[in-house]
Protein backbone atom coordinates (compact mmCIF):
# COMPACT_ATOMS: atom_id res chain seq x y z
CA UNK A 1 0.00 0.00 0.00
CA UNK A 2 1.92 3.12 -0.77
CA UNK A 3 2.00 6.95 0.94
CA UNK A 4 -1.18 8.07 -1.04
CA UNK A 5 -3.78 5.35 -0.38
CA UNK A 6 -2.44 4.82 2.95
CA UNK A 7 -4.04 7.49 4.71
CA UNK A 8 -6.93 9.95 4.11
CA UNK A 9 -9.23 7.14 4.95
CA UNK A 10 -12.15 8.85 7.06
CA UNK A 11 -14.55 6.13 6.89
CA UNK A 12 -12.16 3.70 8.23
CA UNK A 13 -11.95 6.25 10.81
CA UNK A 14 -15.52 6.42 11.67
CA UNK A 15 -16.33 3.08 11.30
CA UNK A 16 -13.39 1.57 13.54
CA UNK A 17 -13.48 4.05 16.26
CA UNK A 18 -17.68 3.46 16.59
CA UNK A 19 -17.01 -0.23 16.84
CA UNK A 20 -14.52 -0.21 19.62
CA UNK A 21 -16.43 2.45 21.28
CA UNK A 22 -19.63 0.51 21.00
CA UNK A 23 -18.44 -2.72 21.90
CA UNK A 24 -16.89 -0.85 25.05
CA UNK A 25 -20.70 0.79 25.65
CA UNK A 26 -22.32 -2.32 25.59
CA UNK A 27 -19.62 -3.89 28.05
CA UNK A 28 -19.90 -1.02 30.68
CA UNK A 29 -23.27 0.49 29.97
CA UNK A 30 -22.86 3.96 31.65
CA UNK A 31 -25.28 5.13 34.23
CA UNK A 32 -23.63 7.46 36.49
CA UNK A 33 -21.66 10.60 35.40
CA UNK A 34 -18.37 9.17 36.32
CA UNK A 35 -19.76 5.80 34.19
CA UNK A 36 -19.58 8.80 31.29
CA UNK A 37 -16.18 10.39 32.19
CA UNK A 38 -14.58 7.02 31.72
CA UNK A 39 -16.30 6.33 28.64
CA UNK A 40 -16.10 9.19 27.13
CA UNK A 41 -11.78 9.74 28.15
CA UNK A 42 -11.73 5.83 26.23
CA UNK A 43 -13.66 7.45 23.41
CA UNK A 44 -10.97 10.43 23.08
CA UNK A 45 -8.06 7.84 23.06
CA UNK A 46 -9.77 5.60 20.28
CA UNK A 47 -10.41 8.56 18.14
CA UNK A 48 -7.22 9.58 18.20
CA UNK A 49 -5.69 6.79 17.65
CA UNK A 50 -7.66 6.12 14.08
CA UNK A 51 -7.44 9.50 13.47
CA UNK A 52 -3.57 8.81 13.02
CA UNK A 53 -4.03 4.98 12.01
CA UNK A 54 -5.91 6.14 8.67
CA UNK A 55 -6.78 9.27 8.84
CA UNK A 56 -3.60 11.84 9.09
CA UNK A 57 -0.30 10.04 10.52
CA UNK A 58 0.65 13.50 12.32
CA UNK A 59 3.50 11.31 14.53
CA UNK A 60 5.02 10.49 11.37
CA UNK A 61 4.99 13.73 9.81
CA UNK A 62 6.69 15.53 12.75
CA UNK A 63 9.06 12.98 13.14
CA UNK A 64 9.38 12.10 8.98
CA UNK A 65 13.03 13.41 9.11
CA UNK A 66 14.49 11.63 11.77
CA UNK A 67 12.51 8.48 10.93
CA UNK A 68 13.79 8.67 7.32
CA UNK A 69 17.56 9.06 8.49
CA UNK A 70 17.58 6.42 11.44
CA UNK A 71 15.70 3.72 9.10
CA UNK A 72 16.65 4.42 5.51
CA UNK A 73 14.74 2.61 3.03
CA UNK A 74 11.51 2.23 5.13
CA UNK A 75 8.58 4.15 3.65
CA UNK A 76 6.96 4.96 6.72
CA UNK A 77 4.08 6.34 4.79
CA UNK A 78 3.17 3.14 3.70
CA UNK A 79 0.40 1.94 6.45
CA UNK A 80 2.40 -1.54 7.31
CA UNK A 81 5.36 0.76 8.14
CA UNK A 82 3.05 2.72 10.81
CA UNK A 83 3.70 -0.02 12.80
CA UNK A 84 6.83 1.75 14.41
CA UNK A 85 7.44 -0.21 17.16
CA UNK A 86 7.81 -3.46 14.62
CA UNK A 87 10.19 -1.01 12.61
CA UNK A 88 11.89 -0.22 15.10
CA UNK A 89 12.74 -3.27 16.04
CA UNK A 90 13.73 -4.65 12.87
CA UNK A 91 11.78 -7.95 12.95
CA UNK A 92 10.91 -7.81 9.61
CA UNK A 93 7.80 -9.62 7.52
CA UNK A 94 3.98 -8.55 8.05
CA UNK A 95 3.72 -6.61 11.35
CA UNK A 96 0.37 -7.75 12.12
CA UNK A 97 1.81 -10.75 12.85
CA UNK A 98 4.70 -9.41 14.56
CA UNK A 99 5.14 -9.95 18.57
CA UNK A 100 4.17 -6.66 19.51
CA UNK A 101 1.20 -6.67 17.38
CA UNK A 102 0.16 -10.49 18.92
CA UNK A 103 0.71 -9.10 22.15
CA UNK A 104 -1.82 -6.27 21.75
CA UNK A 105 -3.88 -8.27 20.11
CA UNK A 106 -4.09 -10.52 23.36
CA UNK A 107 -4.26 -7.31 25.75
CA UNK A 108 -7.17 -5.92 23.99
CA UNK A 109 -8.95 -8.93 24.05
CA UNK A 110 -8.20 -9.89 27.81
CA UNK A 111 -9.46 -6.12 28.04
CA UNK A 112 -12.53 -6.40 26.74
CA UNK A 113 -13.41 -9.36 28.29
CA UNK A 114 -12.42 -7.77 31.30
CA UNK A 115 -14.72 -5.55 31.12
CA UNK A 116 -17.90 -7.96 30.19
CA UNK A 117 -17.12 -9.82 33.15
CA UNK A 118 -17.14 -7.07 35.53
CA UNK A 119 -20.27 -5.70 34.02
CA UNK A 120 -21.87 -9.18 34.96
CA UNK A 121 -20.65 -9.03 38.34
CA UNK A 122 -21.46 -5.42 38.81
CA UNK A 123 -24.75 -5.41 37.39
CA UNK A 124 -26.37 -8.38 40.07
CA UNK A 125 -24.61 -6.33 42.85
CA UNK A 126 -26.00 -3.20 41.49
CA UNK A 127 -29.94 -5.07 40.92
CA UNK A 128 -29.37 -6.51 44.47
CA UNK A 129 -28.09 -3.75 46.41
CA UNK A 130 -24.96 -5.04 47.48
CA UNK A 131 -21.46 -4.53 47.47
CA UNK A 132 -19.99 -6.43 44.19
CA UNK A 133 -17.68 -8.48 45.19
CA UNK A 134 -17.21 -11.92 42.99
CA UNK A 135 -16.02 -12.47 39.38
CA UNK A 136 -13.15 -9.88 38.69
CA UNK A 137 -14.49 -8.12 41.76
CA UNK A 138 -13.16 -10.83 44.00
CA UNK A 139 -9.60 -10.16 42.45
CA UNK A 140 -8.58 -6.65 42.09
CA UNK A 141 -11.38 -3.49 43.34
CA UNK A 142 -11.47 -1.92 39.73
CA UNK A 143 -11.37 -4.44 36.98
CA UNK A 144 -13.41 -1.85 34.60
CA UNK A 145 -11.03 0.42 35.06
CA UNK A 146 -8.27 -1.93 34.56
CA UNK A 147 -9.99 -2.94 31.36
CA UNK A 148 -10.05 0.41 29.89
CA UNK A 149 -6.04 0.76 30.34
CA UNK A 150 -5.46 -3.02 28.84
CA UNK A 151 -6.78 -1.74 26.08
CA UNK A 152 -4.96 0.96 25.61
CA UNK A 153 -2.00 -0.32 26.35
CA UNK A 154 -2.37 -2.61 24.06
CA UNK A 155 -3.73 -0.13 21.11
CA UNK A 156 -0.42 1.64 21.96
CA UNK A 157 2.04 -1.59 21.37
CA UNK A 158 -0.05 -2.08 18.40
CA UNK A 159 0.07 1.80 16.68
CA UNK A 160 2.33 3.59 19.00
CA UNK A 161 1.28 8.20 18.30
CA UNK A 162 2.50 10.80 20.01
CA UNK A 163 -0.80 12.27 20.69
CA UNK A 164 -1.81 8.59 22.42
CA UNK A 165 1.40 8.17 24.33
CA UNK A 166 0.78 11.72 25.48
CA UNK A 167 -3.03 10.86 26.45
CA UNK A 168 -2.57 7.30 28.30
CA UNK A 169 -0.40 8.19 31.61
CA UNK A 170 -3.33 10.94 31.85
CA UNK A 171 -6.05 8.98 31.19
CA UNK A 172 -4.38 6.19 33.68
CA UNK A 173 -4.54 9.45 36.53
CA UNK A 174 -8.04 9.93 35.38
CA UNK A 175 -8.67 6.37 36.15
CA UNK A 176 -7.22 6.37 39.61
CA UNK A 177 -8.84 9.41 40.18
CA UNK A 178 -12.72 8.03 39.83
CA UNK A 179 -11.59 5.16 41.40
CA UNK A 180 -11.10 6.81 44.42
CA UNK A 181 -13.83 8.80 44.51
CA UNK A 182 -16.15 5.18 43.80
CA UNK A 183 -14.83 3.77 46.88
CA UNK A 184 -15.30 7.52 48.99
CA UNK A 185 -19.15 6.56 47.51
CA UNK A 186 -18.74 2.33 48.89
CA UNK A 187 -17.41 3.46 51.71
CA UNK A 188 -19.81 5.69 53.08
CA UNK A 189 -22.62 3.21 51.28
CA UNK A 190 -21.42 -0.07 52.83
CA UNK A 191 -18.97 0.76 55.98
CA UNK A 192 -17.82 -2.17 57.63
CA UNK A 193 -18.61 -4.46 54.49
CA UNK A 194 -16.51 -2.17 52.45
CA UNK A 195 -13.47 -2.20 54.79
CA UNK A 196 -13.16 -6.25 55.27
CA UNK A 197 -13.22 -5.94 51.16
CA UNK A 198 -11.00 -3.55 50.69
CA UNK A 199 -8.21 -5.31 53.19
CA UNK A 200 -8.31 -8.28 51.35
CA UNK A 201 -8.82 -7.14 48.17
CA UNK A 202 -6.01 -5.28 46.12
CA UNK A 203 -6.96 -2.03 43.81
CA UNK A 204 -5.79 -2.70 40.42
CA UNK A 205 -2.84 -5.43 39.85
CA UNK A 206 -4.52 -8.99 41.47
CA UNK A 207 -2.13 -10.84 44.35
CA UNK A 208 -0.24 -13.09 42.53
CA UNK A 209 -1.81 -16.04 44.14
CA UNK A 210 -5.59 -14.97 42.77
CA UNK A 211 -3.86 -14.61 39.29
């Protein structure tokens, strides 16, 4: 695929960024206003990231120069080549099948479902009153949260920008952030409850031994 066909691809644009952004909608189905502020900050990162994946490659623009003296020979304008961390890495033949690319592929996924099973788990809590507690809940406090960023992370190994790499450490704050303020909310809801969970229950990364 060469420079001119590789890019200026709006539909794509559209059409990938609603999928991703759907398929996260139906997994999380927002109710609250922080339900919205984490959709909506995933939303911003997916844009951007088709924006640049077939829309306008603005990274490789502002860095065309240095890319074209550090790897001469590469057309980076040529969508394959986008793929910078496989170029810069040298490991040669399609990227999409390339380790970094298999290893967002499996982030993403493990994301995603991530984030079906904690609806699941947070929806009978939610129906029942209660504190949710079992499925992901029973391994780390946040596993939507935790989703979103798997995701990301793994968008990032997959089509590393400059606008995304700028956005995810902020978006991971953001993150922390709300989920601070949730358990403020569990807290006050659920006292004593929400203190025995808590204790034995890490924030984000699972103990090893629950892994």
């Amino acid at each position: 695929m060469n420079g001119s066909s590789a890019y200026g691809l709006w539909p794509l644009v559209i059409i990938n960024s609603l999928i991703f952004i759907i398929f996260a909608f139906s997994f999380t189905k927002p109710k609250t206003s922080r339900d919205w502020r984490s959709l909506g900050a995933f939303s911003a990162f997916i844009v951007a990231l088709f924006t640049e994946m077939y829309g306008f490659p603005l990274t490789i623009y502002l860095f065309s120069g240095w890319l074209s003296t550090t790897f001469p020979g590469i057309d980076f304008f040529s969508h394959n080549s986008g793929h910078l961390l496989e170029d810069f890495f040298g490991w040669g033949g399609d990227p999409h099948f390339g380790p970094f690319h298999i290893a967002s592929y499996i982030l993403i996924f493990y994301g995603f479902s991530l984030l079906a099973d904690a609806w699941g788990a947070l929806y009978k809590a939610q129906k029942n009153h209660t504190l949710a507690m079992t499925g992901p809940y029973a391994r780390i406090r946040h596993p939507q949260y935790v989703g979103f960023i798997l995701i990301m992370l793994g968008f990032l190994l997959q089509w590393p920008t400059l606008l995304t790499a700028i956005m995810f450490p902020i978006l991971v704050w953001m993150y922390i952030r709300l989920a601070k303020s949730e358990e403020q909310e569990a807290k006050k809801e659920f006292g004593e409850e929400w203190e025995n969970y808590a204790k034995r229950t890490p924030t984000f990364i699972p103990h090893r031994k629950s892994v």
